[in-house]
N, C-alpha and C. Protein backbone atom coordinates (compact mmCIF):
# COMPACT_ATOMS: atom_id res chain seq x y z
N UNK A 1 -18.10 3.25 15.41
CA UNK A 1 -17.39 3.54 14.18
C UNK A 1 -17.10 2.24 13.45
N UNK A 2 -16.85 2.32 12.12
CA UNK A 2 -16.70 1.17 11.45
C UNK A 2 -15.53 0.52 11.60
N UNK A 3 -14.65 0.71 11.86
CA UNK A 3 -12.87 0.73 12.33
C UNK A 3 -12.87 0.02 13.46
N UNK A 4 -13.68 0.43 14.68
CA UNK A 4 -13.15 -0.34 15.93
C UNK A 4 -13.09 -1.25 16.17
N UNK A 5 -13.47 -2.36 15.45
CA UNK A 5 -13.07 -3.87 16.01
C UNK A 5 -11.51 -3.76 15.45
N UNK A 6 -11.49 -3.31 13.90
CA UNK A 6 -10.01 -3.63 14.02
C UNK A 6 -9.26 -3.09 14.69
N UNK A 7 -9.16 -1.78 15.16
CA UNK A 7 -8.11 -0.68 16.16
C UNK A 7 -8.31 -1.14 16.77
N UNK A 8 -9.09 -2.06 17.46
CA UNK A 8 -9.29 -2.15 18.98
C UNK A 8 -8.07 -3.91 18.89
N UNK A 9 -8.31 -4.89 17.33
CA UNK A 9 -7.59 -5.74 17.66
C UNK A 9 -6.23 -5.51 17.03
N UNK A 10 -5.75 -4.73 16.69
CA UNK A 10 -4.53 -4.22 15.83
C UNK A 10 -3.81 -3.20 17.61
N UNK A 11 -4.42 -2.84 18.33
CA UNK A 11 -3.84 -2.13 19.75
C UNK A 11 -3.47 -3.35 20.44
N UNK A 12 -4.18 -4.64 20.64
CA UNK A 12 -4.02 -5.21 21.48
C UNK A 12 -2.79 -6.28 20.70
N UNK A 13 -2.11 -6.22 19.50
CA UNK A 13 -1.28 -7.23 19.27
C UNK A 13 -0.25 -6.58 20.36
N UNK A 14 0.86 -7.83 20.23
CA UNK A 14 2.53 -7.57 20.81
C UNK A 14 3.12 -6.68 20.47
N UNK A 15 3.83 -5.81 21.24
CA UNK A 15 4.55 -4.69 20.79
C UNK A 15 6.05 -5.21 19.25
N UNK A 16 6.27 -6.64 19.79
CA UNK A 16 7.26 -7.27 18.84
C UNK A 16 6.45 -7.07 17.22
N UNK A 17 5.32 -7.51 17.69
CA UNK A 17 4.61 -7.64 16.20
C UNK A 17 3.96 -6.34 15.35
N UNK A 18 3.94 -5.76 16.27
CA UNK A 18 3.39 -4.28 15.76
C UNK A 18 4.65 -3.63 14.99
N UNK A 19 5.65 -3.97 15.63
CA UNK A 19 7.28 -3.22 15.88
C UNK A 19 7.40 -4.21 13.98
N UNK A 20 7.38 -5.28 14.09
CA UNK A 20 7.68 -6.08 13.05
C UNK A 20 6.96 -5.98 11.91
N UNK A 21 5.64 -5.41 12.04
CA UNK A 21 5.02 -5.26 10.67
C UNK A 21 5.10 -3.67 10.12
N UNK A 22 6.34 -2.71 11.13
CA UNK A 22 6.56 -1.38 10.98
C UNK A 22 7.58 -1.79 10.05
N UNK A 23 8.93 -2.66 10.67
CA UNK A 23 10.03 -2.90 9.74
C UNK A 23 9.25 -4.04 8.59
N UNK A 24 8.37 -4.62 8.38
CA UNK A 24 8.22 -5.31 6.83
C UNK A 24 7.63 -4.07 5.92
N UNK A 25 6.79 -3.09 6.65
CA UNK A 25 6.19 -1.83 5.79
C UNK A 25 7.80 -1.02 5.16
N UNK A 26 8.51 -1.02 6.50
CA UNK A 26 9.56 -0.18 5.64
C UNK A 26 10.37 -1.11 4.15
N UNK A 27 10.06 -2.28 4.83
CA UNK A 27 11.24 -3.15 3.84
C UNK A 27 10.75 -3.11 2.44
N UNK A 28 9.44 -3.22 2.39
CA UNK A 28 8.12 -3.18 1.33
C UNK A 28 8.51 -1.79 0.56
N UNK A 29 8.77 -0.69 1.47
CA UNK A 29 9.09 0.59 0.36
C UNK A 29 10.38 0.58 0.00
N UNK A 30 11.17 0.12 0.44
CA UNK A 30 12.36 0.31 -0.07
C UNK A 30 12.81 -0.83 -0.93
N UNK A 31 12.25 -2.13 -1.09
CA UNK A 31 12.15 -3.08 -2.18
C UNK A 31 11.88 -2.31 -3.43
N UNK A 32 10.56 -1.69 -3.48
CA UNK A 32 9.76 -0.78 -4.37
C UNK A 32 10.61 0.04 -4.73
N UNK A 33 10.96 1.07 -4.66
CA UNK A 33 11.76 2.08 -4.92
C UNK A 33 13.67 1.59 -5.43
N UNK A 34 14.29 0.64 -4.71
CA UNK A 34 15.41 -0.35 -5.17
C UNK A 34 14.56 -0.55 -6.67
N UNK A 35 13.65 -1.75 -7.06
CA UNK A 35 12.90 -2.14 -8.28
C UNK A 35 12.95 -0.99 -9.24
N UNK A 36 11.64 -0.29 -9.04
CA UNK A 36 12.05 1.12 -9.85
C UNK A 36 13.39 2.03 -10.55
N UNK A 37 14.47 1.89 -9.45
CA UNK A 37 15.23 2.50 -9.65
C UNK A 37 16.35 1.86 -10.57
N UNK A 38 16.38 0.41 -10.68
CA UNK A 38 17.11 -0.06 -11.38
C UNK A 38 16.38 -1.16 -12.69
N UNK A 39 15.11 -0.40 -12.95
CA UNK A 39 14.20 -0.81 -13.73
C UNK A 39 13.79 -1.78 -13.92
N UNK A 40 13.51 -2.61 -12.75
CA UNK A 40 13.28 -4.05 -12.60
C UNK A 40 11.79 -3.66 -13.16
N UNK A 41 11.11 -3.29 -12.26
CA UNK A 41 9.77 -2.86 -12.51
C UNK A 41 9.40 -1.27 -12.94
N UNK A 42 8.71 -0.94 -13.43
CA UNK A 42 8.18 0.55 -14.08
C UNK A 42 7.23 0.69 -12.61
N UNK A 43 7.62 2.19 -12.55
CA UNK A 43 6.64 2.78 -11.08
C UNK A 43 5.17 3.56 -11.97
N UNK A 44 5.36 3.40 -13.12
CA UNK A 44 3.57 3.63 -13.82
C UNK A 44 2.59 2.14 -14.06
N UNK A 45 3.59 0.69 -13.58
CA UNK A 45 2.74 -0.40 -12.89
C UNK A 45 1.99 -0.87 -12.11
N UNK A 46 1.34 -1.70 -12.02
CA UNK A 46 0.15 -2.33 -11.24
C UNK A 46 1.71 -2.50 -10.26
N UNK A 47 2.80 -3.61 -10.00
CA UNK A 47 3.00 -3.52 -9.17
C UNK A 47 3.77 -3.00 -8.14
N UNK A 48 4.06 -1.88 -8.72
CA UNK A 48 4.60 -0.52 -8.74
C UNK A 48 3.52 -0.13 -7.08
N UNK A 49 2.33 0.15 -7.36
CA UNK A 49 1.39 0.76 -6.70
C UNK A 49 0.92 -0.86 -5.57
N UNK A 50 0.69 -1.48 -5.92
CA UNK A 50 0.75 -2.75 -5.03
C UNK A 50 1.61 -3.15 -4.03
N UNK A 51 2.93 -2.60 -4.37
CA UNK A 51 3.81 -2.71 -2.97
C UNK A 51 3.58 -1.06 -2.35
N UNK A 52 3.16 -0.50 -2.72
CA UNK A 52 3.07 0.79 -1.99
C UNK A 52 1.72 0.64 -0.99
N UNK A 53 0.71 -0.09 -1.67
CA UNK A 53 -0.25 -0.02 -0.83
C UNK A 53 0.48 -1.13 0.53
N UNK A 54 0.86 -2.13 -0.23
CA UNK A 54 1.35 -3.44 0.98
C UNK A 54 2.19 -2.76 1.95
N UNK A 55 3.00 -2.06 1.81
CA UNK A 55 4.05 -1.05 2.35
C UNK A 55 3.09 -0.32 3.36
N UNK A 56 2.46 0.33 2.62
CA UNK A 56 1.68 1.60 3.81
C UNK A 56 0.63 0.71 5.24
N UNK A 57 0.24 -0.76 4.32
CA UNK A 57 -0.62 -0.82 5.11
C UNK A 57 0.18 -1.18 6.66
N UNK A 58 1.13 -2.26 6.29
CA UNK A 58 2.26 -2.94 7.11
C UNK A 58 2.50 -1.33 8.16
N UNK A 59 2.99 -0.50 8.17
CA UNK A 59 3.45 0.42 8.19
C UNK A 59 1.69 1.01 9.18
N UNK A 60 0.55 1.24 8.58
CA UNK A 60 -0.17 1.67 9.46
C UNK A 60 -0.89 0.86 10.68
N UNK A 61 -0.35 -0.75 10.43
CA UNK A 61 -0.36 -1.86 11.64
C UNK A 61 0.07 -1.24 12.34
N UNK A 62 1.60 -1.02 12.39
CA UNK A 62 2.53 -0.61 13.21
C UNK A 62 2.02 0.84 14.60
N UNK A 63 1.21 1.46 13.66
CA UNK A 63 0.85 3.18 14.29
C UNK A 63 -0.43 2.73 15.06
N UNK A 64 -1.10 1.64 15.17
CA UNK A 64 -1.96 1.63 16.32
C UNK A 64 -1.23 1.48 17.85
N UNK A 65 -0.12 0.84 17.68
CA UNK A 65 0.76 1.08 18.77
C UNK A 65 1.39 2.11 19.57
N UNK A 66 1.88 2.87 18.29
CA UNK A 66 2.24 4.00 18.87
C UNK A 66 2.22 5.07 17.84
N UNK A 67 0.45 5.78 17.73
CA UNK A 67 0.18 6.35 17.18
C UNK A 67 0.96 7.88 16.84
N UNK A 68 0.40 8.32 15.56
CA UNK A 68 1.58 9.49 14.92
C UNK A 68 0.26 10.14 14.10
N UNK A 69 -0.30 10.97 14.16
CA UNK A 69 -1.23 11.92 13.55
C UNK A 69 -0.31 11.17 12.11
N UNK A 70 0.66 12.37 11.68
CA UNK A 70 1.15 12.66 10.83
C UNK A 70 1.43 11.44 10.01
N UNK A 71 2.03 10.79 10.44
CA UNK A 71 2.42 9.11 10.04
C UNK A 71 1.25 8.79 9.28
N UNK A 72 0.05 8.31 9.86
CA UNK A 72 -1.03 7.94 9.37
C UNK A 72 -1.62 8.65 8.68
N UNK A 73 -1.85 9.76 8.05
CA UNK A 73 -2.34 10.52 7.37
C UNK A 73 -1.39 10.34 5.86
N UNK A 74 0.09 10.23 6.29
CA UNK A 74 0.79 9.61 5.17
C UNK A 74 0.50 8.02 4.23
N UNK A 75 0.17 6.81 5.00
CA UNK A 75 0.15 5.79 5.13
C UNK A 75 -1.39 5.87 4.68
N UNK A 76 -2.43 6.67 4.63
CA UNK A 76 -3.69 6.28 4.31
C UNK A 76 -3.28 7.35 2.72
N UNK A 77 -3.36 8.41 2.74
CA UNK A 77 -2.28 8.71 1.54
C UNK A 77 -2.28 7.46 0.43
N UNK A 78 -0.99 7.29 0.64
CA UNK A 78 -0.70 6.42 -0.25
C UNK A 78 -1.48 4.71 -0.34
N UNK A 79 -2.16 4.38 0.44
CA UNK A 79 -3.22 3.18 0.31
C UNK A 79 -4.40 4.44 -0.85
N UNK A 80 -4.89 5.02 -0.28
CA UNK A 80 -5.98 5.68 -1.22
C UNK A 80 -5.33 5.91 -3.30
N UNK A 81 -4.42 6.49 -3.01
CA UNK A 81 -3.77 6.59 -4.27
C UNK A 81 -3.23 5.46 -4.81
N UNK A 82 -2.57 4.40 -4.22
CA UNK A 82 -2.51 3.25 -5.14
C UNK A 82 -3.62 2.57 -5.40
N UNK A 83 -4.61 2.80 -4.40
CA UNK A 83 -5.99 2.00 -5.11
C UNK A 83 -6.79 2.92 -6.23
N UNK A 84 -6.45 3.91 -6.50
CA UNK A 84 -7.03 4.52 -7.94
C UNK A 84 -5.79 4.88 -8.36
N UNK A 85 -4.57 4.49 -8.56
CA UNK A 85 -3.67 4.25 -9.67
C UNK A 85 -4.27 2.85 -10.28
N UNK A 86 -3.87 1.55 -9.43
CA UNK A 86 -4.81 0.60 -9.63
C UNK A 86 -6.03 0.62 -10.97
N UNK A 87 -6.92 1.32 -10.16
CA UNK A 87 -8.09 1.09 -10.71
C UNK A 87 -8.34 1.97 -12.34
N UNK A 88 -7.13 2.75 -12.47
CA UNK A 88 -6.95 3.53 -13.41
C UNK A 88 -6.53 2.74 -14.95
N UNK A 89 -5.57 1.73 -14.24
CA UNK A 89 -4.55 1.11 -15.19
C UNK A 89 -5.50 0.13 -15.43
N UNK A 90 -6.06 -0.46 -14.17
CA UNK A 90 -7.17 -1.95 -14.61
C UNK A 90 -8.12 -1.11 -16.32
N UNK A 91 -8.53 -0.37 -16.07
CA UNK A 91 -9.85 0.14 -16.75
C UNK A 91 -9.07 0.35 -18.09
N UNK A 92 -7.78 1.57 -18.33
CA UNK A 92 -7.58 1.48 -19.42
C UNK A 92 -7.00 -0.08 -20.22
N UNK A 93 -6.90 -1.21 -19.29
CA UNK A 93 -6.38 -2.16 -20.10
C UNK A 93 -7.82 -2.54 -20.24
N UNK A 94 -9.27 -2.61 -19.78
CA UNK A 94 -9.93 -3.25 -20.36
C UNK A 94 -10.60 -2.35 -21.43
N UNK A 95 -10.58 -1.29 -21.35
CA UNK A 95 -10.64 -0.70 -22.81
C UNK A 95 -9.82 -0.34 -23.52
N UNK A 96 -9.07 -0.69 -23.37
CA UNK A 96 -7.94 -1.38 -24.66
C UNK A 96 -8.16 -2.93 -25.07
N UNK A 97 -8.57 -3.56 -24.36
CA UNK A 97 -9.25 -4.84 -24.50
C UNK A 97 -10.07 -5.09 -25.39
N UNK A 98 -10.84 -4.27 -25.18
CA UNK A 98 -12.48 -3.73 -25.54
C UNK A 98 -12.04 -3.15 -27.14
N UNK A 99 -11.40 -2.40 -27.15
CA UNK A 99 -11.24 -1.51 -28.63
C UNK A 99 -10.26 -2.76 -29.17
N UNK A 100 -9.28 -3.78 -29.00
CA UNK A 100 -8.92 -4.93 -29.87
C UNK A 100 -9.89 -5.85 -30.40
N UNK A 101 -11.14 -5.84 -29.36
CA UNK A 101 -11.65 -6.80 -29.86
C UNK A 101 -12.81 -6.54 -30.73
N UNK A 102 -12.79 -5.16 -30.91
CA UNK A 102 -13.63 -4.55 -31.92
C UNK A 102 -13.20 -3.90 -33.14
N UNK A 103 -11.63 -4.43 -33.06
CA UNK A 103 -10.96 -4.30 -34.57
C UNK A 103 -11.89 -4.94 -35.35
């Protein structure tokens, strides 16, 4: 499978470090959501969706340790959807780009 070198080296870290990149994934969503909520940042932003992906991924380090069906199905979730929120916002700014510079 295309995955197993990393599962295989993401199982074998320290339980401290696995444990530790579970609490930076959580810290990562709840930064995000704090931001949003007191309108630091807009959650229809690039980095709006950028700490969500950083969040989930931190967060699916953590589940090679001590795997969770459910967990991970969440955590790939939201990596998939911030990378085409992402890729959504990239495109309409370059055609908006595109249509300024063809004023």
């Amino acid at each position: 499978m295309l995955f197993d070198p990393l599962i295989t080296f993401l199982s074998t870290l320290p339980p401290a470090v696995s444990t530790g990149c579970g609490v930076i994934g959580f810290c990562l969503y709840l930064t995000n959501y704090t931001l949003v909520t007191f309108r630091i940042i807009s959650s229809q932003g690039i980095t709006f969706f950028a700490l969500n992906i950083f969040g989930a991924m931190m967060v699916l380090v953590s589940l090679a340790q001590n795997f969770n069906l459910g967990a991970m199905l969440i955590q790939v979730f939201w990596i998939c959807l911030g990378f085409v929120a992402i890729a959504i916002r990239l495109r309409a700014k370059a055609l908006f780009a595109a249509d300024q510079i063809n004023l």
